[in-house]
Protein backbone atom coordinates (compact mmCIF):
# COMPACT_ATOMS: atom_id res chain seq x y z
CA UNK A 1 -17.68 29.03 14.71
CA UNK A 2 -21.25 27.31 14.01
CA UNK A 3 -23.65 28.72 16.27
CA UNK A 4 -25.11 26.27 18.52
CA UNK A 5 -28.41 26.06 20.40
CA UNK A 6 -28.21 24.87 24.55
CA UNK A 7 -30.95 23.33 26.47
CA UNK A 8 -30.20 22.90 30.29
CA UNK A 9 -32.98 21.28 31.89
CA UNK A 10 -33.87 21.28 35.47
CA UNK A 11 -36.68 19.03 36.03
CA UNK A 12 -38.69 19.64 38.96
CA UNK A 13 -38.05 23.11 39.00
CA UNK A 14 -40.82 25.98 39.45
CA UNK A 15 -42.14 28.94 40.98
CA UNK A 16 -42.80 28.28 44.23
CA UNK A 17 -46.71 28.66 45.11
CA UNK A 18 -48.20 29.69 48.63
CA UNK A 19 -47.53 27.27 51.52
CA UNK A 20 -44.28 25.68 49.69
CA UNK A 21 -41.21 24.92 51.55
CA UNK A 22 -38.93 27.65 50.93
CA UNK A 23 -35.62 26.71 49.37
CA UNK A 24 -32.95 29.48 48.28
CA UNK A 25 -32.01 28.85 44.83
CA UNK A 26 -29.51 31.59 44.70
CA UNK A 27 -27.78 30.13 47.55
CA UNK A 28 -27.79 26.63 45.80
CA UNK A 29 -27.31 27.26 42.75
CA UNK A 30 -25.08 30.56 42.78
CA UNK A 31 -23.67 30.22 39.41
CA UNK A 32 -27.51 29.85 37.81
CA UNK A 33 -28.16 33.05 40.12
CA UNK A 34 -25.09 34.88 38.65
CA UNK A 35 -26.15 34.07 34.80
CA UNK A 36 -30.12 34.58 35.34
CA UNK A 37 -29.28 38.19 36.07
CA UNK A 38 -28.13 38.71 32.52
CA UNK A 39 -31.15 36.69 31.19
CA UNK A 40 -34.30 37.46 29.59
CA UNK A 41 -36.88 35.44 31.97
CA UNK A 42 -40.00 34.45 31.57
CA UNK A 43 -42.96 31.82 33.09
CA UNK A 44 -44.93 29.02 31.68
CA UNK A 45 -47.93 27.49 33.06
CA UNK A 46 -47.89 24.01 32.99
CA UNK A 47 -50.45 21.17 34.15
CA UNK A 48 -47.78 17.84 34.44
CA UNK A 49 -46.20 16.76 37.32
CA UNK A 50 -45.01 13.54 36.13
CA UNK A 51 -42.32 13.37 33.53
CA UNK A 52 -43.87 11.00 30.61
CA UNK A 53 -46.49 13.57 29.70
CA UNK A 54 -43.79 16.47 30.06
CA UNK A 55 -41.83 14.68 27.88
CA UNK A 56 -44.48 14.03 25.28
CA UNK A 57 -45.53 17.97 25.53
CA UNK A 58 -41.68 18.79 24.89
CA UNK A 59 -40.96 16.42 21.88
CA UNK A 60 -44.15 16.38 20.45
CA UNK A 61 -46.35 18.75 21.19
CA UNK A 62 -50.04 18.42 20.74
CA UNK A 63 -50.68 15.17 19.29
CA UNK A 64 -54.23 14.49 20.15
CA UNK A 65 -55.13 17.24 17.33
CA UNK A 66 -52.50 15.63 14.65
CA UNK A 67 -54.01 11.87 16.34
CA UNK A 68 -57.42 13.08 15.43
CA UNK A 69 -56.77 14.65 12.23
CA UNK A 70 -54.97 11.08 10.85
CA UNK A 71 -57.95 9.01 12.09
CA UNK A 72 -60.15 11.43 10.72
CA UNK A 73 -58.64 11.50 7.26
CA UNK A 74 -57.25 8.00 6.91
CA UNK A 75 -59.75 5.54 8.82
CA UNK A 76 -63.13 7.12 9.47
CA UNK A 77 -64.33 7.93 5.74
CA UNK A 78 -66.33 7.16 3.04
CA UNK A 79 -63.56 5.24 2.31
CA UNK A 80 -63.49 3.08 5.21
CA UNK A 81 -66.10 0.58 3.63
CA UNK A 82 -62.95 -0.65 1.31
CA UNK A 83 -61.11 -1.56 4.19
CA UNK A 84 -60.77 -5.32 4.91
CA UNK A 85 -60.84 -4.56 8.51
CA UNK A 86 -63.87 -2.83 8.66
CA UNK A 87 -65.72 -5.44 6.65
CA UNK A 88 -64.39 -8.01 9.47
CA UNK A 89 -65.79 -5.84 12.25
CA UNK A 90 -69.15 -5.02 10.08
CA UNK A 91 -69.79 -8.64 9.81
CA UNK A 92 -68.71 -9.02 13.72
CA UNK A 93 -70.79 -6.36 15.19
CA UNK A 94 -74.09 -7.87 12.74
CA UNK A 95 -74.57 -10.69 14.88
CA UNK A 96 -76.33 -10.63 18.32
CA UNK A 97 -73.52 -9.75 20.78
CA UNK A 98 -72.97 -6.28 22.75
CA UNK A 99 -70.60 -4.15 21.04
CA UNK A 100 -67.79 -2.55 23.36
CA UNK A 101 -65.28 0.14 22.61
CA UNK A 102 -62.66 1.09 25.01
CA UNK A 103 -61.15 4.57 24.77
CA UNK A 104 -58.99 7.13 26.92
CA UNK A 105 -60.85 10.09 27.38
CA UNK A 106 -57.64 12.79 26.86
CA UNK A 107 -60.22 14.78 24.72
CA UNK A 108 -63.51 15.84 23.77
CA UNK A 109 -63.08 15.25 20.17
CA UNK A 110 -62.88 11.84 20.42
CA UNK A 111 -66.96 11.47 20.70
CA UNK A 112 -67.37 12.67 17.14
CA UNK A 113 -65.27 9.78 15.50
CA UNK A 114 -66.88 7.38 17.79
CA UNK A 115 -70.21 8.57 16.86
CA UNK A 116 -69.00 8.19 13.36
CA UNK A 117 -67.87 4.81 13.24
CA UNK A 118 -70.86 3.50 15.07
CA UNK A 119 -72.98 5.44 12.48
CA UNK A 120 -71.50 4.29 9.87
CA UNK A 121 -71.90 0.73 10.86
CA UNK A 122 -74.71 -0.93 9.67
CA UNK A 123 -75.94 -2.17 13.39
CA UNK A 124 -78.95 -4.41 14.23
CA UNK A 125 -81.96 -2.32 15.81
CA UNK A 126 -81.55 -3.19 18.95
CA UNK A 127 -77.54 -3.55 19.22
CA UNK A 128 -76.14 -2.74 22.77
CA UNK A 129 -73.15 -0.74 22.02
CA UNK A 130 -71.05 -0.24 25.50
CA UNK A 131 -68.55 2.64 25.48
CA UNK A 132 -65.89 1.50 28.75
CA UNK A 133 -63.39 4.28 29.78
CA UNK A 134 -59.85 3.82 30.34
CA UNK A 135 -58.25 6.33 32.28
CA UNK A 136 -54.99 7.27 31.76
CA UNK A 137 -54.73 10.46 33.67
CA UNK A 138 -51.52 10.69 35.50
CA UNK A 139 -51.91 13.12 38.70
CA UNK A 140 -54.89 13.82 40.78
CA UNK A 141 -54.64 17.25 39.93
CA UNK A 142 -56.23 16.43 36.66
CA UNK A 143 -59.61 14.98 38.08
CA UNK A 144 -61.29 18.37 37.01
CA UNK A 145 -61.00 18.25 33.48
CA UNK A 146 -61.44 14.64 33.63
CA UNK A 147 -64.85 15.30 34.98
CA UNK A 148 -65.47 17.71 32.35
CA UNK A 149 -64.23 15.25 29.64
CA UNK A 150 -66.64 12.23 31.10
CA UNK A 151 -69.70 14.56 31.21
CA UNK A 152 -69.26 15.69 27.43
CA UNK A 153 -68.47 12.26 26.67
CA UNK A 154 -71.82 11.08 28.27
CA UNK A 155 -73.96 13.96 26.34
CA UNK A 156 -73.04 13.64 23.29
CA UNK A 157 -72.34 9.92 22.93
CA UNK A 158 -75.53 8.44 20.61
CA UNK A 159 -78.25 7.70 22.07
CA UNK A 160 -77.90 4.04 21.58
CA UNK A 161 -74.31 3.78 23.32
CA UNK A 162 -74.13 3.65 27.25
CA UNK A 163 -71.34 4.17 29.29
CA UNK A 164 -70.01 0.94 30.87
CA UNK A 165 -66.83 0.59 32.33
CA UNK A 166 -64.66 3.22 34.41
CA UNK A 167 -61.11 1.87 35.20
CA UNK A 168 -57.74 3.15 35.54
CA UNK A 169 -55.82 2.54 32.71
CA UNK A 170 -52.79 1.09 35.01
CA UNK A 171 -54.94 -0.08 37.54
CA UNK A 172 -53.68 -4.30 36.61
CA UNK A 173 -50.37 -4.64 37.00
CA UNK A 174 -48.04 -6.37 34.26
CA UNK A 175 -47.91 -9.75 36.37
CA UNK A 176 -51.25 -10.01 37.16
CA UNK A 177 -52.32 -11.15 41.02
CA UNK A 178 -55.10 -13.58 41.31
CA UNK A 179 -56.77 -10.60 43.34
CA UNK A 180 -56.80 -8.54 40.10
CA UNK A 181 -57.73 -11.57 37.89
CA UNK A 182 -60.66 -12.37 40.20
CA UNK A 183 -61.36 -8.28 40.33
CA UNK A 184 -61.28 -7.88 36.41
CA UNK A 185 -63.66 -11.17 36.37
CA UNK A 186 -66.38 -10.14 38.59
CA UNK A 187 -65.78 -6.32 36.48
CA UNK A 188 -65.72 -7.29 32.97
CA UNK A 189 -67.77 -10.18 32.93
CA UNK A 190 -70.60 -10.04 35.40
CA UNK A 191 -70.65 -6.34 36.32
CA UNK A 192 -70.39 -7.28 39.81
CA UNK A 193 -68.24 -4.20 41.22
CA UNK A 194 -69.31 -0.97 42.15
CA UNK A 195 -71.99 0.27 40.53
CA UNK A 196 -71.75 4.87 40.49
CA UNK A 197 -73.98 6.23 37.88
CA UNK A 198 -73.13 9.69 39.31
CA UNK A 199 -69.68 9.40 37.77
CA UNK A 200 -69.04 13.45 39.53
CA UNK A 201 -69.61 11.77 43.19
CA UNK A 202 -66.88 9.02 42.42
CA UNK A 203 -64.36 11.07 40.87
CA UNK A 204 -64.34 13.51 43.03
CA UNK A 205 -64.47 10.84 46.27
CA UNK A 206 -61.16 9.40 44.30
CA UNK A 207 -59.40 12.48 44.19
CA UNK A 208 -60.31 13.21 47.77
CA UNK A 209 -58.70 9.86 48.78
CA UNK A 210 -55.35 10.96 46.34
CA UNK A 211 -56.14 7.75 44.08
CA UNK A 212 -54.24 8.71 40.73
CA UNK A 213 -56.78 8.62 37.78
CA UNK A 214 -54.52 6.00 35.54
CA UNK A 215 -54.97 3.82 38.78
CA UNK A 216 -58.61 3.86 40.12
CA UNK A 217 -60.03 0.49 40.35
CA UNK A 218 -62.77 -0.02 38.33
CA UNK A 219 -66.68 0.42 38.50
CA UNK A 220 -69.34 0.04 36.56
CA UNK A 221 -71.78 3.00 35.32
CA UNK A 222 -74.62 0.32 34.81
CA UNK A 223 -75.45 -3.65 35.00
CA UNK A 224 -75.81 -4.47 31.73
CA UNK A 225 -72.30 -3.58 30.36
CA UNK A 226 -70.69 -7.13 31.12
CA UNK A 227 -68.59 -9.07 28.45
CA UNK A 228 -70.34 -11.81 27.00
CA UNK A 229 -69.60 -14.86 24.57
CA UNK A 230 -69.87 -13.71 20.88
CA UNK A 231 -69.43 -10.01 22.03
CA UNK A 232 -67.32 -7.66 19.65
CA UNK A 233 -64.26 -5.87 21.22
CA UNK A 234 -62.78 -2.52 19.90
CA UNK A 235 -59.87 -0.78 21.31
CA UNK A 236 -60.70 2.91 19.74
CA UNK A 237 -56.72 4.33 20.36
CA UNK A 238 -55.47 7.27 18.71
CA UNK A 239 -51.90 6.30 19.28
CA UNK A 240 -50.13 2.84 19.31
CA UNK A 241 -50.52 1.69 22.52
CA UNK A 242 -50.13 -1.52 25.10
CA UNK A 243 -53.57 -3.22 26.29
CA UNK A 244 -51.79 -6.68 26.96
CA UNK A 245 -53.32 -5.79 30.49
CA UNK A 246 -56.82 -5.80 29.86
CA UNK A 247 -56.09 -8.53 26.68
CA UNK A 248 -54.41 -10.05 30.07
CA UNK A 249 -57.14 -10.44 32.11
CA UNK A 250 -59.92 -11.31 29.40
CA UNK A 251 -57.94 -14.01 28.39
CA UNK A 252 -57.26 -15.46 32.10
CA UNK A 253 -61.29 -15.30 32.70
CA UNK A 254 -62.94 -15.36 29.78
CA UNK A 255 -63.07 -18.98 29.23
CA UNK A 256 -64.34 -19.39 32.96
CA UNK A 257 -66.93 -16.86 32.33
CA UNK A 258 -68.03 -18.06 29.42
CA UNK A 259 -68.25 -21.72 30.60
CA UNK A 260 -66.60 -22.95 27.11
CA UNK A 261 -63.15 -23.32 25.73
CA UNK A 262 -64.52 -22.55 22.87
CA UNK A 263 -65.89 -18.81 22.66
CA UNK A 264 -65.33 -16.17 20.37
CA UNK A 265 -64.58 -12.69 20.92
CA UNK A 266 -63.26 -11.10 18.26
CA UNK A 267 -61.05 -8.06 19.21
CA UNK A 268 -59.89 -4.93 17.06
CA UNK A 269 -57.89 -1.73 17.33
CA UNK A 270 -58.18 2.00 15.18
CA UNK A 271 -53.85 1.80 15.12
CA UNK A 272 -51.63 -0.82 15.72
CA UNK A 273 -51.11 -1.98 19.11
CA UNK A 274 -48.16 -2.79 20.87
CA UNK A 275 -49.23 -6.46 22.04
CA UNK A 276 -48.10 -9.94 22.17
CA UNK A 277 -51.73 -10.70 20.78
CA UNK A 278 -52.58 -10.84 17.26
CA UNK A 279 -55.03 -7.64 16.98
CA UNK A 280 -56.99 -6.98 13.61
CA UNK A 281 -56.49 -2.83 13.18
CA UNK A 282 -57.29 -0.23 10.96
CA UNK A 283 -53.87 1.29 10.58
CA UNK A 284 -50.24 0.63 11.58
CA UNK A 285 -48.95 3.63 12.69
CA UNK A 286 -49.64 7.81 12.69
CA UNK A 287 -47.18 9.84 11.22
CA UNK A 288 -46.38 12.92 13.72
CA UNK A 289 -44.65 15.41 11.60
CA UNK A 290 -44.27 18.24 14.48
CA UNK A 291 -41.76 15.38 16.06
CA UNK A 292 -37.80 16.50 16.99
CA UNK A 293 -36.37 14.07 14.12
CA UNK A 294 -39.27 15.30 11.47
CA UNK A 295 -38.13 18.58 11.98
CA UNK A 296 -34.09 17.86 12.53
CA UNK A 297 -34.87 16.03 8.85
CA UNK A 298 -36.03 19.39 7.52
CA UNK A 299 -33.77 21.19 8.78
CA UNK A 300 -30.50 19.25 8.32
CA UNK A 301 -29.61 19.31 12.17
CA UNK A 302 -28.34 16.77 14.14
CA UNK A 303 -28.91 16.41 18.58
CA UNK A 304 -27.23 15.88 21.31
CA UNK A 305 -29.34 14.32 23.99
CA UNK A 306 -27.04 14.13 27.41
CA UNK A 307 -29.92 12.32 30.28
CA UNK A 308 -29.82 9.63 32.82
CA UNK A 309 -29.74 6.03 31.18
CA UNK A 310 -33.30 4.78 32.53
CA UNK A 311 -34.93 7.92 30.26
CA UNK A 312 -32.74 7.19 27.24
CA UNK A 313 -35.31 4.56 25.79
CA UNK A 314 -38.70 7.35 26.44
CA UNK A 315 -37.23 10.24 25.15
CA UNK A 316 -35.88 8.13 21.87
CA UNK A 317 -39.45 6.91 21.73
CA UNK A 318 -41.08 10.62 22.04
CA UNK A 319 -38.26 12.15 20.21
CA UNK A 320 -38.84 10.03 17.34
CA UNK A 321 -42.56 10.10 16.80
CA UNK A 322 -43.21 7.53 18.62
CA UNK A 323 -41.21 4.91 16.70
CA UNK A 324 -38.41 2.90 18.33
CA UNK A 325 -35.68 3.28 15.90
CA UNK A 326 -31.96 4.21 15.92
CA UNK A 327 -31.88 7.85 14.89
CA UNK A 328 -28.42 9.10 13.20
CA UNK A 329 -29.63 12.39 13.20
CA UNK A 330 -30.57 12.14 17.59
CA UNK A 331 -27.86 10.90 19.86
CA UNK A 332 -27.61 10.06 23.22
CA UNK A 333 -24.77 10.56 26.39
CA UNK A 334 -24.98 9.21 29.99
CA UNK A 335 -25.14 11.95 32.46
CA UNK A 336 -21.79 12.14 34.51
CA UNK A 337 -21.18 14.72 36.35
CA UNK A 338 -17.79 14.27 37.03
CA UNK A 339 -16.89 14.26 33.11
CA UNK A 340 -18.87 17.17 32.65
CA UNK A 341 -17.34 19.74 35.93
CA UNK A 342 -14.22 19.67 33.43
CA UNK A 343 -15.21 22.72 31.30
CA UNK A 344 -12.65 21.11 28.54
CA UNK A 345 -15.44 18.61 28.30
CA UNK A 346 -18.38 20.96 27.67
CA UNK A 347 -16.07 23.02 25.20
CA UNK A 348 -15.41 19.53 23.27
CA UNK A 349 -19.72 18.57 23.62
CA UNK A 350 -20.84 22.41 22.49
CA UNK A 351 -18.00 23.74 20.49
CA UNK A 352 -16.02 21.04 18.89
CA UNK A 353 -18.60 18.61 17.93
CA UNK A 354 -21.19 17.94 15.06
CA UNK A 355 -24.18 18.29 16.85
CA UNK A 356 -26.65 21.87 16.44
CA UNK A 357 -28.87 21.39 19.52
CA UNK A 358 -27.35 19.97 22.75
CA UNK A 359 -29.84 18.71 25.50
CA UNK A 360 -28.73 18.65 28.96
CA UNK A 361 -31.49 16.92 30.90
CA UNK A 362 -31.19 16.70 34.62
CA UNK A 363 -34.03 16.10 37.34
CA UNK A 364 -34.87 16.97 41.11
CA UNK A 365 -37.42 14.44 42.01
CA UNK A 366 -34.53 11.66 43.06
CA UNK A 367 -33.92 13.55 45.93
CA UNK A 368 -34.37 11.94 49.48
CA UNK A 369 -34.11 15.19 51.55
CA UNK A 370 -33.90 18.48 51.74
CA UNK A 371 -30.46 18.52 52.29
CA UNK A 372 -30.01 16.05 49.53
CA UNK A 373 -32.12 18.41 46.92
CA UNK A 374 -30.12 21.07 48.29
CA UNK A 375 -26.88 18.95 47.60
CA UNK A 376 -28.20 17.85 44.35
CA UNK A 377 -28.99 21.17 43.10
CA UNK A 378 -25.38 22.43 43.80
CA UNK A 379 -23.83 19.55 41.90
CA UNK A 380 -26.05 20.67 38.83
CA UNK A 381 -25.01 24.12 39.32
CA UNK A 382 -21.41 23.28 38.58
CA UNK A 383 -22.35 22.02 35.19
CA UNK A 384 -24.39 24.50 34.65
CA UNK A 385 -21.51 27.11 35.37
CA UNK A 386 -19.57 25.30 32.86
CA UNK A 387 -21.98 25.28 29.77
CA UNK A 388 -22.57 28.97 30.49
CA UNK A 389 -19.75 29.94 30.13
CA UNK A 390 -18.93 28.37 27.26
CA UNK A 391 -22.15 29.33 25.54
CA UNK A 392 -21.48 33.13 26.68
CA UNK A 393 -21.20 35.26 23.41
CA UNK A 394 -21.69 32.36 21.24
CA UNK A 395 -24.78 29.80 21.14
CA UNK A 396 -28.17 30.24 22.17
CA UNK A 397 -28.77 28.93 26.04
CA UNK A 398 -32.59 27.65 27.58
CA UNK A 399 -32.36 27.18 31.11
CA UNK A 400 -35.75 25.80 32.04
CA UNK A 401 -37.76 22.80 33.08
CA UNK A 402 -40.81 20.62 32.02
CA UNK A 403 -42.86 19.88 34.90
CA UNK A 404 -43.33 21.28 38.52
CA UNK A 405 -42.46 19.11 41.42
CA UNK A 406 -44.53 18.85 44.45
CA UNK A 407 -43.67 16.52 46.82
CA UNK A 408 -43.04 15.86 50.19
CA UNK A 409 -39.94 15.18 51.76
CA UNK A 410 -37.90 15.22 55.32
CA UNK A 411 -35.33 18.05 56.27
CA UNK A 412 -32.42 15.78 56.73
CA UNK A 413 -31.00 12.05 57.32
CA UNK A 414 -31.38 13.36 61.29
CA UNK A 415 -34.22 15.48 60.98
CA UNK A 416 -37.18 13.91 59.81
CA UNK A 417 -39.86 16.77 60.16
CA UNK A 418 -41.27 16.44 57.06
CA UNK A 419 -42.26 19.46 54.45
CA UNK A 420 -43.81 19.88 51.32
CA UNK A 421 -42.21 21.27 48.11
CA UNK A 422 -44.82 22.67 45.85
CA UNK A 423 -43.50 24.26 42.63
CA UNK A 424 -46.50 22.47 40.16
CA UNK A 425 -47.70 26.38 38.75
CA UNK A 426 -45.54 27.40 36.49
CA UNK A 427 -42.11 27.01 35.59
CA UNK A 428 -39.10 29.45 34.88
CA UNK A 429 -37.20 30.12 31.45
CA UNK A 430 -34.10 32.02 31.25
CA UNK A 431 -33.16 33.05 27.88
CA UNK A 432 -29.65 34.02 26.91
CA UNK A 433 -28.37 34.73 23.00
CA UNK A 434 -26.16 37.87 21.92
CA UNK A 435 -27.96 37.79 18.67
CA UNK A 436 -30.98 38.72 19.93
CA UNK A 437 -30.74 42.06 21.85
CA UNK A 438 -32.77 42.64 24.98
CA UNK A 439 -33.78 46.30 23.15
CA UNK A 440 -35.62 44.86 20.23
CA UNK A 441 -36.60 40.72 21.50
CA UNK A 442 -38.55 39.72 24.64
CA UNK A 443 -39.49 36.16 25.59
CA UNK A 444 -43.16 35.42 26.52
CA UNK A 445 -45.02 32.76 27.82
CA UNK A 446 -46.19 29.54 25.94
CA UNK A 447 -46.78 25.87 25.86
CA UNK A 448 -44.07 23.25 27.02
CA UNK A 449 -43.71 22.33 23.16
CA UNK A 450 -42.68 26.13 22.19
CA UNK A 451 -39.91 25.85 24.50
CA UNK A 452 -38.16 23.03 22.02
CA UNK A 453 -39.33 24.82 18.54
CA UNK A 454 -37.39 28.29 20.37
CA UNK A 455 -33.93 26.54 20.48
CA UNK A 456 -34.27 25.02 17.48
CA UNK A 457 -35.93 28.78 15.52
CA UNK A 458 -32.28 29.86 17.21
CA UNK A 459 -30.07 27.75 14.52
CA UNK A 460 -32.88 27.24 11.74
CA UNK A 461 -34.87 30.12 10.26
CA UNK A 462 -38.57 28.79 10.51
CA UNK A 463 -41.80 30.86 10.22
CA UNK A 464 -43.78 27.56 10.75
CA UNK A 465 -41.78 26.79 14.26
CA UNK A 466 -44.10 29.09 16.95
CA UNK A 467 -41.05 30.20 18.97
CA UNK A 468 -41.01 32.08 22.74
CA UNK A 469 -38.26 34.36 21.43
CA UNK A 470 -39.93 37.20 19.44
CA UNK A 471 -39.33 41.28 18.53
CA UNK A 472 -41.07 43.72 21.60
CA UNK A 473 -44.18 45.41 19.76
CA UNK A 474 -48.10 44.88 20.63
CA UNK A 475 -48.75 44.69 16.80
CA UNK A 476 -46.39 42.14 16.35
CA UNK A 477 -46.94 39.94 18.98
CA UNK A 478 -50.92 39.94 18.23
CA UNK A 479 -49.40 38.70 14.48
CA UNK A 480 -47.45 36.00 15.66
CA UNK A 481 -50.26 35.01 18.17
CA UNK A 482 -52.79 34.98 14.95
CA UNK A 483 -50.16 32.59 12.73
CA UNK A 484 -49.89 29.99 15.68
């Protein structure tokens, strides 16, 4: 028999920190108790409580570097003169209008290819150059290294560009209100909101008050950053992305503001965007080679993806590299657990089928209780029972999750007390393959992304896949660490 390699995903799952709600796991989940016993076990540290980015870690890895690296190499050159783009946004920027670039600050290395492309620009003297932030940040736990981010960002910008606008990246919703349109007005175009030039002070007051980065209303870091009539727009993204809700509200007001029908404001983008408007941009698309069908391709494997329907269209999009296509090689099954308590079923899925790596991919944070986590839990553990035991001297099994959940939540339907569940530390791994003998292999610590390249090192011989699963020996381990 082909050996397979088993993911079994618990979502939400973690090591519970100080002050958590105590559940038993062991008496929920009794068969994951029973198997874990026989496991090799190990922690990750993780800094995502909210499934997109998880997800993104998982099938991709780090793609800011690879994001950087493409823009580096294939848009910000000495070749970038040739490019019939930049000559449109060269002649754009040479007129008399302010110059603003919107970016998400994910990263430090972002100033250097901003500094770049303004550099190599050939800018009027006095050209106002406005750098406006969109934050994309997803939990208010990540306000820290946000702060850190926007303070690099602000020292080592060029001394010619000023930071303008701070705004969550979410903050305008899809249909937009005529609150928000009137908001994004008096923001963009007359710099009207607040005005916080200690950006520290106002991040920290919006973590205080548990406003989510991605959705902080916007303020201004000085007066003179508004939008004006034969201004030049840039959207500096390092992955394709949607701005139809800025594009959104700069269309709605800009004629208004402008007090003419007729203005121009020419708008472009570093990659692609997805948008309903026409965007000039640099490039079409980055290729992420580190993605689950790049590496499936290499390796002639073929996956098994078994998640709740709503997730089936993100995890095709991560999965493939951020391209919406069709996959032969990555497949997809609705979660039922009714099909899947028949272990018949999970001998027919694992076993008997054509696929290498099979996903299971369950999560805790639908819960609306205790009692129903509790309840929800002990429906997964069934499943679970099954695919252990039919892994159990044959495939390769990962019992694990992505991101921590903390949230709170009442006892019962009749006992509302409420309590929190905090489990956003670290998250388990349990480890089980009879090819790998607990004598000689351990399984240490890593990022989310190792988790996926371990499964897959399990059924394809890789040096280049960094994998959690590795021989017991300081020496060794200090090698591997080196090669990563």
């Amino acid at each position: 028999m082909v050996k397979k390699s088993v993911m079994f995903l618990i979502n939400g799952l973690g090591i519970e920190k100080a002050g958590s709600y105590s559940i038993s796991i062991d008496e929920c989940m009794p068969r994951l108790s029973q198997v874990k016993e026989t496991s090799y076990f190990t922690t990750a540290v993780i800094d995502s409580l909210e499934y997109r980015s998880a997800y993104q870690r998982f099938f991709l890895g780090d793609t800011y570097g690879l994001e950087i690296e493409f823009i580096r190499n294939n848009i910000i050159n000495q070749q970038v003169t040739n490019n019939p783009v930049y000559q449109s946004l060269q002649q754009s920027v040479s007129g008399e209008g302010k110059f603003h670039i919107f970016v998400e600050p994910t990263n430090n290395q972002v100033v250097e290819l901003i500094n770049t492309m303004v550099s190599m620009l050939t800018l009027p003297k006095e050209k106002q150059v406005y750098l406006h932030l969109l934050l994309p940040q997803l939990t208010v736990n990540e306000y820290k290294q946000l702060i850190g981010i926007v303070n690099y960002i602000k020292f080592h910008i060029n001394s010619h560009i000023t930071v303008g606008f701070i705004i969550g990246k979410e903050y305008f919703s899809e249909n937009l209100t005529k609150e928000e349109t009137n908001f994004a007005k008096k923001l963009l175009f007359f710099c009207s909101a607040e005005r916080w030039t200690d950006t520290d002070k106002k991040l920290l007051s919006l973590q205080e008050a548990n406003i989510r980065p991605c959705k902080v209303p916007g303020f201004c870091a000085t007066n003179q950053c508004f939008i004006s009539n034969n201004d030049t727009v840039m959207f500096f993204n390092t992955r394709r992305e949607n701005y139809d809700r800025f594009l959104d509200v700069i269309s709605a007001n800009a004629a208004e503001a402008f007090r003419t029908p007729d203005f121009k404001l020419p708008i472009y983008s570093l990659i692609s965007l997805n948008s309903k408007y026409d965007i000039s941009a640099f490039a079409n698309n980055v290729q992420y080679n580190n993605s689950l069908a790049i590496t499936l391709g290499k390796a002639g494997k073929k996956a098994m993806i078994v998640t709740d329907e709503k997730h089936i269209p993100l995890i095709n999009l991560l999965a493939n590299g951020f391209n919406k296509v069709n996959n032969p090689n990555i497949q997809f099954m609705k979660l039922n657990d009714t099909y899947y308590n028949d272990r018949n079923n999970i001998v027919g899925l694992i076993d008997n089928s054509e696929y290498d790596l099979i996903i299971f991919d369950y999560h805790m944070d639908v819960s609306r209780t205790i009692n129903d986590l509790k309840a929800q839990l002990s429906r997964i553990d069934l499943v679970l029972g099954n695919v252990a035991s039919v892994c159990e001297n044959k495939h390769s099994l990962f019992i694990t999750s992505l991101y921590g959940l903390k949230k709170s939540l009442p006892l019962a339907d009749y006992n509302t007390e409420m309590v929190t569940l905090d489990y956003e530390g670290q998250i388990p791994i349990f480890f089980f393959d009879y090819s790998y003998p607990r004598s000689k292999y351990g399984l240490f610590p890593g990022e989310t992304n190792y988790i996926l390249n371990s499964a897959i090192c399990c059924i394809w011989e890789n040096k280049e896949l960094y994998s959690l699963v590795r021989p017991k020996g300081i020496v060794t381990n200090i090698l591997s660490a080196m090669k990563k």
